[in-house]
Protein backbone atom coordinates (compact mmCIF):
# COMPACT_ATOMS: atom_id res chain seq x y z
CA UNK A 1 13.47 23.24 -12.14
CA UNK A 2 14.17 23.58 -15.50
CA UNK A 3 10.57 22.19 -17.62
CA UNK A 4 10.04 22.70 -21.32
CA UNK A 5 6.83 22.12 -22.89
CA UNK A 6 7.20 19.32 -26.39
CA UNK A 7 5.36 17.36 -28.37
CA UNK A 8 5.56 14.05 -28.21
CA UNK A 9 7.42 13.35 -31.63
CA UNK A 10 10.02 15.51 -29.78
CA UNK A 11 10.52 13.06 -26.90
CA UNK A 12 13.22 10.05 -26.93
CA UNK A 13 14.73 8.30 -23.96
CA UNK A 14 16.54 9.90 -21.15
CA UNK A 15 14.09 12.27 -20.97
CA UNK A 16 12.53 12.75 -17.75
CA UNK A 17 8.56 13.42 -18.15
CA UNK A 18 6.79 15.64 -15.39
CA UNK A 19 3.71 16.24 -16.98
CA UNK A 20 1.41 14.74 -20.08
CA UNK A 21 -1.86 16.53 -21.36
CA UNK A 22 -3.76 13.17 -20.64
CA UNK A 23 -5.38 12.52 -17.40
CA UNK A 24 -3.38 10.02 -15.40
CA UNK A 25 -6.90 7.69 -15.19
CA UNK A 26 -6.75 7.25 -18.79
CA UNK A 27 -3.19 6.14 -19.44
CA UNK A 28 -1.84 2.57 -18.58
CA UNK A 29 0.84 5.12 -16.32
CA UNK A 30 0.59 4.76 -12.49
CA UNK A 31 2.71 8.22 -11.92
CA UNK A 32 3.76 10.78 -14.65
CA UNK A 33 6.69 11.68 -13.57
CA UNK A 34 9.10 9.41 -14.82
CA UNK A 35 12.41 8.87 -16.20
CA UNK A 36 11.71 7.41 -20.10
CA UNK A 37 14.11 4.81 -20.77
CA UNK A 38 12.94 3.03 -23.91
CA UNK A 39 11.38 3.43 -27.43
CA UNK A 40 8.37 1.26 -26.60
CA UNK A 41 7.25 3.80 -23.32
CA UNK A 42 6.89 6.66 -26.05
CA UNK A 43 4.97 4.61 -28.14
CA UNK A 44 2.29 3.81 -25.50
CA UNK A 45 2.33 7.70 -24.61
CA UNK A 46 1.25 7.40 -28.37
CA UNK A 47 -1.74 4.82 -28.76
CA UNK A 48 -2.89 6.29 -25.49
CA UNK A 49 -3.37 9.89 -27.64
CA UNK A 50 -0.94 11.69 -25.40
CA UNK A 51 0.54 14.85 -27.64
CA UNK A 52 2.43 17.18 -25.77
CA UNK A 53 4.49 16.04 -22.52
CA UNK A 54 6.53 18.48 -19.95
CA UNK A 55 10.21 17.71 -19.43
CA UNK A 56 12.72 18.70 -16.55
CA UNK A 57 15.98 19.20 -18.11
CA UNK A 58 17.89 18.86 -14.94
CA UNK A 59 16.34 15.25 -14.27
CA UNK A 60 16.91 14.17 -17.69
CA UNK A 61 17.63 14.89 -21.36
CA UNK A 62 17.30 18.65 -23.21
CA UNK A 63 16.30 18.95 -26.75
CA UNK A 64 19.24 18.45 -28.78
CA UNK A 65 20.45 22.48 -29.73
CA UNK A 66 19.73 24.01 -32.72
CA UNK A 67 22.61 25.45 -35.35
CA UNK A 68 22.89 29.06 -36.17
CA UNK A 69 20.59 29.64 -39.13
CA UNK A 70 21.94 30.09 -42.41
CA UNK A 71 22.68 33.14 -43.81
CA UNK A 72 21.28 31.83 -47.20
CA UNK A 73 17.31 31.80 -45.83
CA UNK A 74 16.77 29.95 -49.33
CA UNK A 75 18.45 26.71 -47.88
CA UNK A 76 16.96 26.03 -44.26
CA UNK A 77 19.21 24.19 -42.35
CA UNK A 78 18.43 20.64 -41.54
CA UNK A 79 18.21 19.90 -37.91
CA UNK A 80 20.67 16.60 -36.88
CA UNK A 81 19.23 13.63 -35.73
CA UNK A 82 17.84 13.27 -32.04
CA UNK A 83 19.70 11.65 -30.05
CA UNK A 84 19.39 8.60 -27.59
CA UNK A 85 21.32 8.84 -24.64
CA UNK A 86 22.83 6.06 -23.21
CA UNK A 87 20.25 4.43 -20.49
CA UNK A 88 21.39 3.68 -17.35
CA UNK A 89 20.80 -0.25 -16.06
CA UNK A 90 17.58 -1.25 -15.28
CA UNK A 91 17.22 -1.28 -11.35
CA UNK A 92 13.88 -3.01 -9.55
CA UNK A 93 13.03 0.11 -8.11
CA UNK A 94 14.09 3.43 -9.03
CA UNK A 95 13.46 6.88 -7.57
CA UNK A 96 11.69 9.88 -9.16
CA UNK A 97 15.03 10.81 -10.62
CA UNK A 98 15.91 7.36 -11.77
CA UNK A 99 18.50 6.78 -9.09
CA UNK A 100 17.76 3.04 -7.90
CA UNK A 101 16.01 2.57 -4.01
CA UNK A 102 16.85 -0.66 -2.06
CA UNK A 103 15.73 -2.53 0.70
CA UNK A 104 13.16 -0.29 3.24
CA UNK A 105 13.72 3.13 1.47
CA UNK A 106 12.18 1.67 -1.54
CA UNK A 107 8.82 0.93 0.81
CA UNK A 108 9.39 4.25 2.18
CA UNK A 109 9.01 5.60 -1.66
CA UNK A 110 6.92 3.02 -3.22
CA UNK A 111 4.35 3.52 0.05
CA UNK A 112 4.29 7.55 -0.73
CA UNK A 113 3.79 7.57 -4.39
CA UNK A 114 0.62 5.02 -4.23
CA UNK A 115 -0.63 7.10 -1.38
CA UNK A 116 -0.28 9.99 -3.51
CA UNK A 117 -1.89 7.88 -6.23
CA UNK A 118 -4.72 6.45 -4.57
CA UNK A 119 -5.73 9.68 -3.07
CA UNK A 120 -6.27 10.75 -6.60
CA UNK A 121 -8.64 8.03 -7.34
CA UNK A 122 -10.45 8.98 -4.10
CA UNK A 123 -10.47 12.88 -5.65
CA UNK A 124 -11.97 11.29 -8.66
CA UNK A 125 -14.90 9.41 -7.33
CA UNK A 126 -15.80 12.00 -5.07
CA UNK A 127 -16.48 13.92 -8.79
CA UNK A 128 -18.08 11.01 -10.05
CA UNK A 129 -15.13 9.80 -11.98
CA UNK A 130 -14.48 5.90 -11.61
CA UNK A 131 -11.08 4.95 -12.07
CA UNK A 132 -9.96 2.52 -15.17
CA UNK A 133 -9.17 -0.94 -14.45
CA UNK A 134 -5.68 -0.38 -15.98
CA UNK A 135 -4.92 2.72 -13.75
CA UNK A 136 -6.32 0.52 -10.57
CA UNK A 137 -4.28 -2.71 -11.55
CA UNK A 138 -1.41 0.00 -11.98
CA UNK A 139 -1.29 0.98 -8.81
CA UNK A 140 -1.53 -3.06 -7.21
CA UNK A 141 0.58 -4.50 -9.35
CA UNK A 142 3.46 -1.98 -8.08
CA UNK A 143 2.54 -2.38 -4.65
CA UNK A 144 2.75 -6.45 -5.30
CA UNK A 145 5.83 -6.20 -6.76
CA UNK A 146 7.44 -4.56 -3.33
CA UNK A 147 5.47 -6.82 -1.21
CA UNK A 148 6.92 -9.69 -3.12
CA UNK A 149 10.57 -8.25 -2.65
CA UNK A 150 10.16 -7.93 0.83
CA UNK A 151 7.35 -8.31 2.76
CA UNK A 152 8.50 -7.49 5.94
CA UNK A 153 9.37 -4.06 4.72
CA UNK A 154 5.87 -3.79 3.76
CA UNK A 155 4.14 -4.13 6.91
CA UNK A 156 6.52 -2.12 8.47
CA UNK A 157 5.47 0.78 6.77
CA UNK A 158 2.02 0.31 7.10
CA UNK A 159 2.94 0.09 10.78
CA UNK A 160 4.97 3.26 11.10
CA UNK A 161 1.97 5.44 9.01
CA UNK A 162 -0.46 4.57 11.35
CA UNK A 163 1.81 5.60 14.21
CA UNK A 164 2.77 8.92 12.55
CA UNK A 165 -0.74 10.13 11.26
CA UNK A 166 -3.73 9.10 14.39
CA UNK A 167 -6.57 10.00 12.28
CA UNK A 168 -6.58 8.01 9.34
CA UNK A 169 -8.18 9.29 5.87
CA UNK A 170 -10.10 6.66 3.54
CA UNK A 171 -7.29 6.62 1.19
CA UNK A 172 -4.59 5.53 3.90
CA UNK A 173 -7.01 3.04 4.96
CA UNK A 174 -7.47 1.55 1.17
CA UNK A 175 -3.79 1.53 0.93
CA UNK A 176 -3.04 -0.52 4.09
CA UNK A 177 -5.94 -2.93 3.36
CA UNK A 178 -4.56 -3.28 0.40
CA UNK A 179 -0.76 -4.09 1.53
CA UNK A 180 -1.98 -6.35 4.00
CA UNK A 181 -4.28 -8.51 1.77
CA UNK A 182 -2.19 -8.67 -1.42
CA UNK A 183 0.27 -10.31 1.99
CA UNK A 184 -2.64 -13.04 3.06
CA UNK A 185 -3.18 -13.71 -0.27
CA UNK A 186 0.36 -14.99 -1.33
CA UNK A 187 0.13 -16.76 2.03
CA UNK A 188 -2.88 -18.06 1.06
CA UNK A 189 -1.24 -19.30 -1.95
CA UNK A 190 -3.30 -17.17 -4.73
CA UNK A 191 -2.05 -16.71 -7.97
CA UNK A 192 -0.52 -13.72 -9.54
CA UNK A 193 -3.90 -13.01 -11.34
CA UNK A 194 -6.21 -13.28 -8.10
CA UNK A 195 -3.20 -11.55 -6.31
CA UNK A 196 -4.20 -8.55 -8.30
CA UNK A 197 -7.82 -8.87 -8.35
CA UNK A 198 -7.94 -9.24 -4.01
CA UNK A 199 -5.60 -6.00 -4.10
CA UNK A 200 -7.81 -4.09 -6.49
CA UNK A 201 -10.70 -4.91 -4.73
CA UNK A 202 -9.01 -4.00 -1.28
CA UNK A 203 -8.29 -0.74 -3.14
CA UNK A 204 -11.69 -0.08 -3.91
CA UNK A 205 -13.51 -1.23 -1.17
CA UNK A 206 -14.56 1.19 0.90
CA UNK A 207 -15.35 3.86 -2.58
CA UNK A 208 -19.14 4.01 -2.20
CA UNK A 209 -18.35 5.94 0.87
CA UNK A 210 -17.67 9.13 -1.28
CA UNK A 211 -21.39 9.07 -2.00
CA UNK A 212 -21.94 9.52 1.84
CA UNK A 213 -21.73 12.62 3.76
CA UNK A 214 -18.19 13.25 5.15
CA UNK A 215 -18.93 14.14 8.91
CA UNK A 216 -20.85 10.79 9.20
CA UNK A 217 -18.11 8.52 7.58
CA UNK A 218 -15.28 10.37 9.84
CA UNK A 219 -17.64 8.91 12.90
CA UNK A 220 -19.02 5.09 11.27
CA UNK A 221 -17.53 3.56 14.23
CA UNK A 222 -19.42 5.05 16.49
CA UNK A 223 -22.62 5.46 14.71
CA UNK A 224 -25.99 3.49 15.71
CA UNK A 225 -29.47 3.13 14.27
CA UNK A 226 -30.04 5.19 10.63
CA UNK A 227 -26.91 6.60 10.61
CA UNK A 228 -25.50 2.93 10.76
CA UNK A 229 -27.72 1.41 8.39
CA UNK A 230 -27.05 4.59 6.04
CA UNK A 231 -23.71 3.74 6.04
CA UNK A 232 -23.88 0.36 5.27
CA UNK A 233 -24.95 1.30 2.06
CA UNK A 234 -21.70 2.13 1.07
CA UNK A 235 -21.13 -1.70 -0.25
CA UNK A 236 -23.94 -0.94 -2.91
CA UNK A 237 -22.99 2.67 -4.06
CA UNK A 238 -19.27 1.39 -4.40
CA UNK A 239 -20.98 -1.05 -6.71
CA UNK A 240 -22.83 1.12 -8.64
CA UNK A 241 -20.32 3.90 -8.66
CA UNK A 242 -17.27 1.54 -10.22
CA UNK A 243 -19.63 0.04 -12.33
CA UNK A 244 -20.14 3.09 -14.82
CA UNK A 245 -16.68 2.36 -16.00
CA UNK A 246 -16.89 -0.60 -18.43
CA UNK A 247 -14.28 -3.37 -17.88
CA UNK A 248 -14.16 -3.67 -14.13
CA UNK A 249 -13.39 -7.44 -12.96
CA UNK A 250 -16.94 -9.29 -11.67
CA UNK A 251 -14.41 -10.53 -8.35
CA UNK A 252 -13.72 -6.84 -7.92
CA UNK A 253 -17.33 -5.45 -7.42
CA UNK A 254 -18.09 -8.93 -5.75
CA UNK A 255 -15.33 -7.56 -3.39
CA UNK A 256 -16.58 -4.40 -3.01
CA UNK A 257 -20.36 -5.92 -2.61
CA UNK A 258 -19.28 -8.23 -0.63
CA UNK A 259 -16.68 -7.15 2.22
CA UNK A 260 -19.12 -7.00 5.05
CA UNK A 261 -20.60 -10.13 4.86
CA UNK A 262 -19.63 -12.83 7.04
CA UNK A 263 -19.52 -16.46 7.15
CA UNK A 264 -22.69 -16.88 9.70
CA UNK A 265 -25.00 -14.71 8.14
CA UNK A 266 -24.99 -12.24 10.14
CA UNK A 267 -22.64 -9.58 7.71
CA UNK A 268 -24.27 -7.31 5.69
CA UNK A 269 -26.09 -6.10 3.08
CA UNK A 270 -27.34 -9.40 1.96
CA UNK A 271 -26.62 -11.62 5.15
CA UNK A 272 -24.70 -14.30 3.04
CA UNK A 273 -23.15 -17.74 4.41
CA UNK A 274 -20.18 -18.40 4.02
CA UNK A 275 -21.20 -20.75 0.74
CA UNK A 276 -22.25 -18.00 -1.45
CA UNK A 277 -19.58 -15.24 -0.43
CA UNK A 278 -16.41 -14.35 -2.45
CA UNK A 279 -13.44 -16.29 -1.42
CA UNK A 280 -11.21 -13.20 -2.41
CA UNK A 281 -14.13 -10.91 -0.51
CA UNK A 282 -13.47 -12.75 2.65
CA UNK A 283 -9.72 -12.45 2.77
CA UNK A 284 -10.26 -7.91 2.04
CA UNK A 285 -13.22 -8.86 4.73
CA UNK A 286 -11.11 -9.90 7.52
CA UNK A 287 -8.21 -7.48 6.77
CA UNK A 288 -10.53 -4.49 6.71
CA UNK A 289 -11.58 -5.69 10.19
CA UNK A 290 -8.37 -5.71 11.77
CA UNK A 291 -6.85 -2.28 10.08
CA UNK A 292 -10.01 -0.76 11.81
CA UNK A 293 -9.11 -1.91 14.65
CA UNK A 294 -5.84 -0.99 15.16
CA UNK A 295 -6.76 2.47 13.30
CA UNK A 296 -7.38 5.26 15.47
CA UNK A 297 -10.71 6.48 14.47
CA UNK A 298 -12.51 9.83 16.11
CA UNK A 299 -12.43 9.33 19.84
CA UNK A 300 -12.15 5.56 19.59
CA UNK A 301 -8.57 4.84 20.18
CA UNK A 302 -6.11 2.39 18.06
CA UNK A 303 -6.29 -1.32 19.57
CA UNK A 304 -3.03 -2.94 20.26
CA UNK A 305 -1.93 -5.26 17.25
CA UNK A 306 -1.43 -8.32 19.37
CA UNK A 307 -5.16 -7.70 21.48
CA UNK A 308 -6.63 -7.08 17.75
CA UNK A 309 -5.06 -10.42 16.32
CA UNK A 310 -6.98 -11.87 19.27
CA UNK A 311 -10.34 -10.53 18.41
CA UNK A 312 -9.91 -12.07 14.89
CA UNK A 313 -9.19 -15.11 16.71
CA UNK A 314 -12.50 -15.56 18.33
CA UNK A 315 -14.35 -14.42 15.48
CA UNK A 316 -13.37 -17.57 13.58
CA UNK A 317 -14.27 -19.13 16.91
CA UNK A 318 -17.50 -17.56 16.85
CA UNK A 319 -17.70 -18.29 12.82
CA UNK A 320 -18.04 -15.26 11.58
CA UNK A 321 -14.91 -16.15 9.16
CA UNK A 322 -13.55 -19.37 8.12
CA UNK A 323 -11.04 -20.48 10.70
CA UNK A 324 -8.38 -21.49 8.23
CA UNK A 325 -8.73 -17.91 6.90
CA UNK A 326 -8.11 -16.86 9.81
CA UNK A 327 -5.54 -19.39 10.36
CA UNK A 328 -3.76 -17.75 7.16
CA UNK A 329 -4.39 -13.93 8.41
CA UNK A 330 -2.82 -14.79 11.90
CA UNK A 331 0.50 -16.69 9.91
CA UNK A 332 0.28 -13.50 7.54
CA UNK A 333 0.50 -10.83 10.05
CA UNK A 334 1.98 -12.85 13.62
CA UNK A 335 0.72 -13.31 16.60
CA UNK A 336 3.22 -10.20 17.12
CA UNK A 337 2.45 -8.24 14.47
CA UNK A 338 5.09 -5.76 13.48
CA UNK A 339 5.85 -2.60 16.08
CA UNK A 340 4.11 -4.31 18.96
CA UNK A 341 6.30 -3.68 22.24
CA UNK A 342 7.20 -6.60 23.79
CA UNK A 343 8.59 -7.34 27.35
CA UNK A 344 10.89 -10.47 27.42
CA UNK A 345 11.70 -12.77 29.81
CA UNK A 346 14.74 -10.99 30.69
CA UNK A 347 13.35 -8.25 31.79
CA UNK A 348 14.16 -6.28 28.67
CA UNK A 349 11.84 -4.44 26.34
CA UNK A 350 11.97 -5.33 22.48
CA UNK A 351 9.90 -3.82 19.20
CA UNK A 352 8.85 -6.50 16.97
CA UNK A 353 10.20 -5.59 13.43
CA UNK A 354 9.44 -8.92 11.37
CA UNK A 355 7.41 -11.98 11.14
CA UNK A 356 8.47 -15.64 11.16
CA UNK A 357 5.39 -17.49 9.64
CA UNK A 358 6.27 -20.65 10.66
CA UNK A 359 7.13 -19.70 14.46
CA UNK A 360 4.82 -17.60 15.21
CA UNK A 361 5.39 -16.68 18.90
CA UNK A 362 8.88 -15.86 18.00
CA UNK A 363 9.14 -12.62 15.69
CA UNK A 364 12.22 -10.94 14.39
CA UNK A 365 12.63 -8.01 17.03
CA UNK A 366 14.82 -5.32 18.06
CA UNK A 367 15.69 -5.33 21.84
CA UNK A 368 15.77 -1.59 23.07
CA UNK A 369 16.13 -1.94 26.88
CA UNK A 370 18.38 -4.06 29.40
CA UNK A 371 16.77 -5.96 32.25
CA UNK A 372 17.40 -2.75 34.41
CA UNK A 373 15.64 -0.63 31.73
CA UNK A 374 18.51 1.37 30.66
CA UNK A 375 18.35 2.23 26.91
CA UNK A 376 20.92 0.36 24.68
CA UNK A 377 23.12 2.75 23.16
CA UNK A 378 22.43 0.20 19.79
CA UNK A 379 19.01 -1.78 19.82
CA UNK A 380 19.83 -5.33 19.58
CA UNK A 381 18.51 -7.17 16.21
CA UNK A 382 17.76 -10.84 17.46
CA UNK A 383 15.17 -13.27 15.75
CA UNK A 384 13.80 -14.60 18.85
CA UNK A 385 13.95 -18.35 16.75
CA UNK A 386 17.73 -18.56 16.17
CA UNK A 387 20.47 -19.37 18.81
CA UNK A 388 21.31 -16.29 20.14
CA UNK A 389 24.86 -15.30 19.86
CA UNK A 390 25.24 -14.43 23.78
CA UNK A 391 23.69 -18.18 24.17
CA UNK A 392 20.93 -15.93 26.47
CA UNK A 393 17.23 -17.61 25.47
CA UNK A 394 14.78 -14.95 24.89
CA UNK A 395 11.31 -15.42 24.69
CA UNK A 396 8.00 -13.12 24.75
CA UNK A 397 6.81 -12.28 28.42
CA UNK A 398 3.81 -10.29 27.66
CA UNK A 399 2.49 -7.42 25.24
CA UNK A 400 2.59 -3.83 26.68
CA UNK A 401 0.84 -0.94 25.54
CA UNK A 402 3.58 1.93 23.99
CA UNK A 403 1.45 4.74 25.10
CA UNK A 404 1.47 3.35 28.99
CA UNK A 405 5.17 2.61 28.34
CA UNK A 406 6.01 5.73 26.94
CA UNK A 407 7.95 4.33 24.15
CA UNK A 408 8.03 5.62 20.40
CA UNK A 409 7.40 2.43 18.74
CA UNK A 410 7.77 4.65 15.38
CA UNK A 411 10.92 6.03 16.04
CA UNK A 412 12.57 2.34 16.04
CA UNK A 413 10.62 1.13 13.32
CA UNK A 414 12.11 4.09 11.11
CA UNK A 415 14.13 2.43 7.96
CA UNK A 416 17.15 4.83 8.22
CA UNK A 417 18.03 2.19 11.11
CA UNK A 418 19.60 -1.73 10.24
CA UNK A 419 16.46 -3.85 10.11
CA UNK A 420 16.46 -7.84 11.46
CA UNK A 421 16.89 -9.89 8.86
């Protein structure tokens, strides 16, 4: 890596940035590494008081070189103008070194660099250091945009990190609560604005735990009696923590205030109805409780998608969330959510890899066995709602369990493979 220290004057597009002597929290900039294509990027480095940036020459542009001085010292030579490179066209989604990322590989990246993003907020807080509402709404808005683009891709990738990593850290869990309600919210048919505000809120939801000591947040499932009623603090202390940073939306704290209670009463920490409770609160509420439950956590193992879209099921039968919430999570997610293992009715096994919201029982999926249960030598891409092109009918048998299976749901689910459309 070539990196050379400048001041901002000395920056112009096709420059690729590495570093800036601002704190990431206090510029409008979700990542600082970046590729700067325009004018009107430096000038925002500006009004946000950034003066001296690192650049890596072999990712970008080098300072332009200097002439030979003069042998006449009297008459200093007069450096030529900067140039500005020719910019290459604008892609939806480009790479750290400004190469554009389609289709799953852009989840892939988009998925890593807000992990690595929101595990700096989570650094933060844990030093009593709130994050900005522009460097939150930074981070959602880019995860929104990919959602938007593809969906599907989305959930996948939520589904293959919680098969890779079995203990899952608070960030990861922010991060996949907030993929999965910025999806129930365009399903619910939120606009852009409340989009933003459910996925900041998801983002933020669980922060008060920071304030809380480590061992006994790594164990919350399992804890009973003080412990549990210590823990349920965390609503208030996220409260209190995000509100020392002026600016923060009223339907974000409400979120974070608000994400336990439940439409009977019987949530916490102020056992409201389902009258008085945050719409957008409700929709973070019910994803939280189904991303616990098919998170691994301690010694409690990971529930199977399609038993955990059951349980949410029965608690809108039970009332403890509005059933056409529930209704909207179940469209959102399938009755098949993605990477459940499936076992048609032709004796073969299949991995679901998409969602049809308006057939439900019939998922996108990728059909790894025969009827025998030899391995296909290529997986079979079939949305179980179209005509198959064999004319064979396929439909879902049952749901098995991977782990009893011994199949690497992951390992299928990996975007380097063709994905159903």
């Amino acid at each position: 890596m070539a990196t050379k220290r400048i001041a901002i004057e000395q920056l112009v597009p096709g420059m690729f940035v590495i570093d800036m002597d601002v704190p990431w929290y206090r510029t409008p900039f979700l990542f600082h590494k970046r590729m700067v294509n325009d004018l009107q990027t430096i000038e925002i480095m500006k009004q946000h008081g950034i003066r001296m940036v690192t650049i890596d020459t072999n990712k970008g542009a080098d300072l332009p070189s200097m002439p030979p001085e003069p042998s006449d010292r009297t008459q200093p030579a007069v450096p030529p103008p900067l140039p500005s490179p020719p910019l290459p066209p604008q892609t939806p989604h480009m790479d750290e070194t400004g190469k554009p990322v389609l289709g799953n590989q852009s989840a892939v990246l988009m998925y890593a660099q807000a992990q690595e993003a929101v595990e700096r907020i989570f650094d933060d807080l844990e030093r009593g250091v709130p994050p900005s509402p522009e460097a939150t709404k930074a981070i959602v808005s880019n995860v929104l945009e990919h959602v938007l683009n593809d969906r599907v891709a989305m959930a996948t990738q939520v589904a293959i990190q919680k098969i890779k990593q079995f203990d899952r850290s608070l960030t990861t869990h922010a991060l996949d609560t907030c993929v999965l309600s910025l999806i129930v919210a365009i399903e619910n048919g939120l606009e852009q604005p409340q989009q933003e505000l459910v996925g900041m809120g998801a983002l933020l939801h669980d922060a008060g735990y920071v304030r809380l000591p480590r061992n006994l947040v790594r164990k919350r499932d399992e804890c009973t009696g003080q412990d549990k009623t210590l823990l349920e603090q965390h609503c208030k202390l996220g409260v209190a923590l995000l509100s020392e940073h002026p600016g923060m939306h009223e339907d974000v704290l409400r979120i974070v205030r608000e994400h336990h209670e439940r439409a009977d009463g019987t949530g916490f920490p102020a056992g409201l109805g389902t009258d008085t409770i945050c719409p957008l609160a409700q929709i973070v509420g019910i994803v939280d409780v189904y991303d616990a439950m098919v998170t691994r956590r301690g010694t409690r193992p990971a529930m199977i998608p399609h038993d955990a879209v059951r349980q949410l099921f029965l608690a809108g039968e039970r009332g403890q969330f509005p059933k056409p919430l529930v209704e909207t999570m179940i469209r959102s997610i399938g009755v098949y959510p993605v990477g459940s293992l499936l076992k048609l009715n032709t004796g073969e096994q299949a991995i679901v890899v998409g969602v049809n919201p308006q057939q439900r029982l019939k998922p996108l999926v990728k059909v790894t066995t025969d009827p025998q249960g030899g391995s296909y030598a290529t997986p079979l891409e079939i949305d179980l709602a179209a005509p198959s092109s064999d004319h064979t009918v396929r439909t879902v048998l049952r749901v098995l369990d991977p782990s009893h299976e011994r199949v690497n749901v992951g390992m299928h689910l990996e975007p380097s493979l063709p994905r159903a459309a």
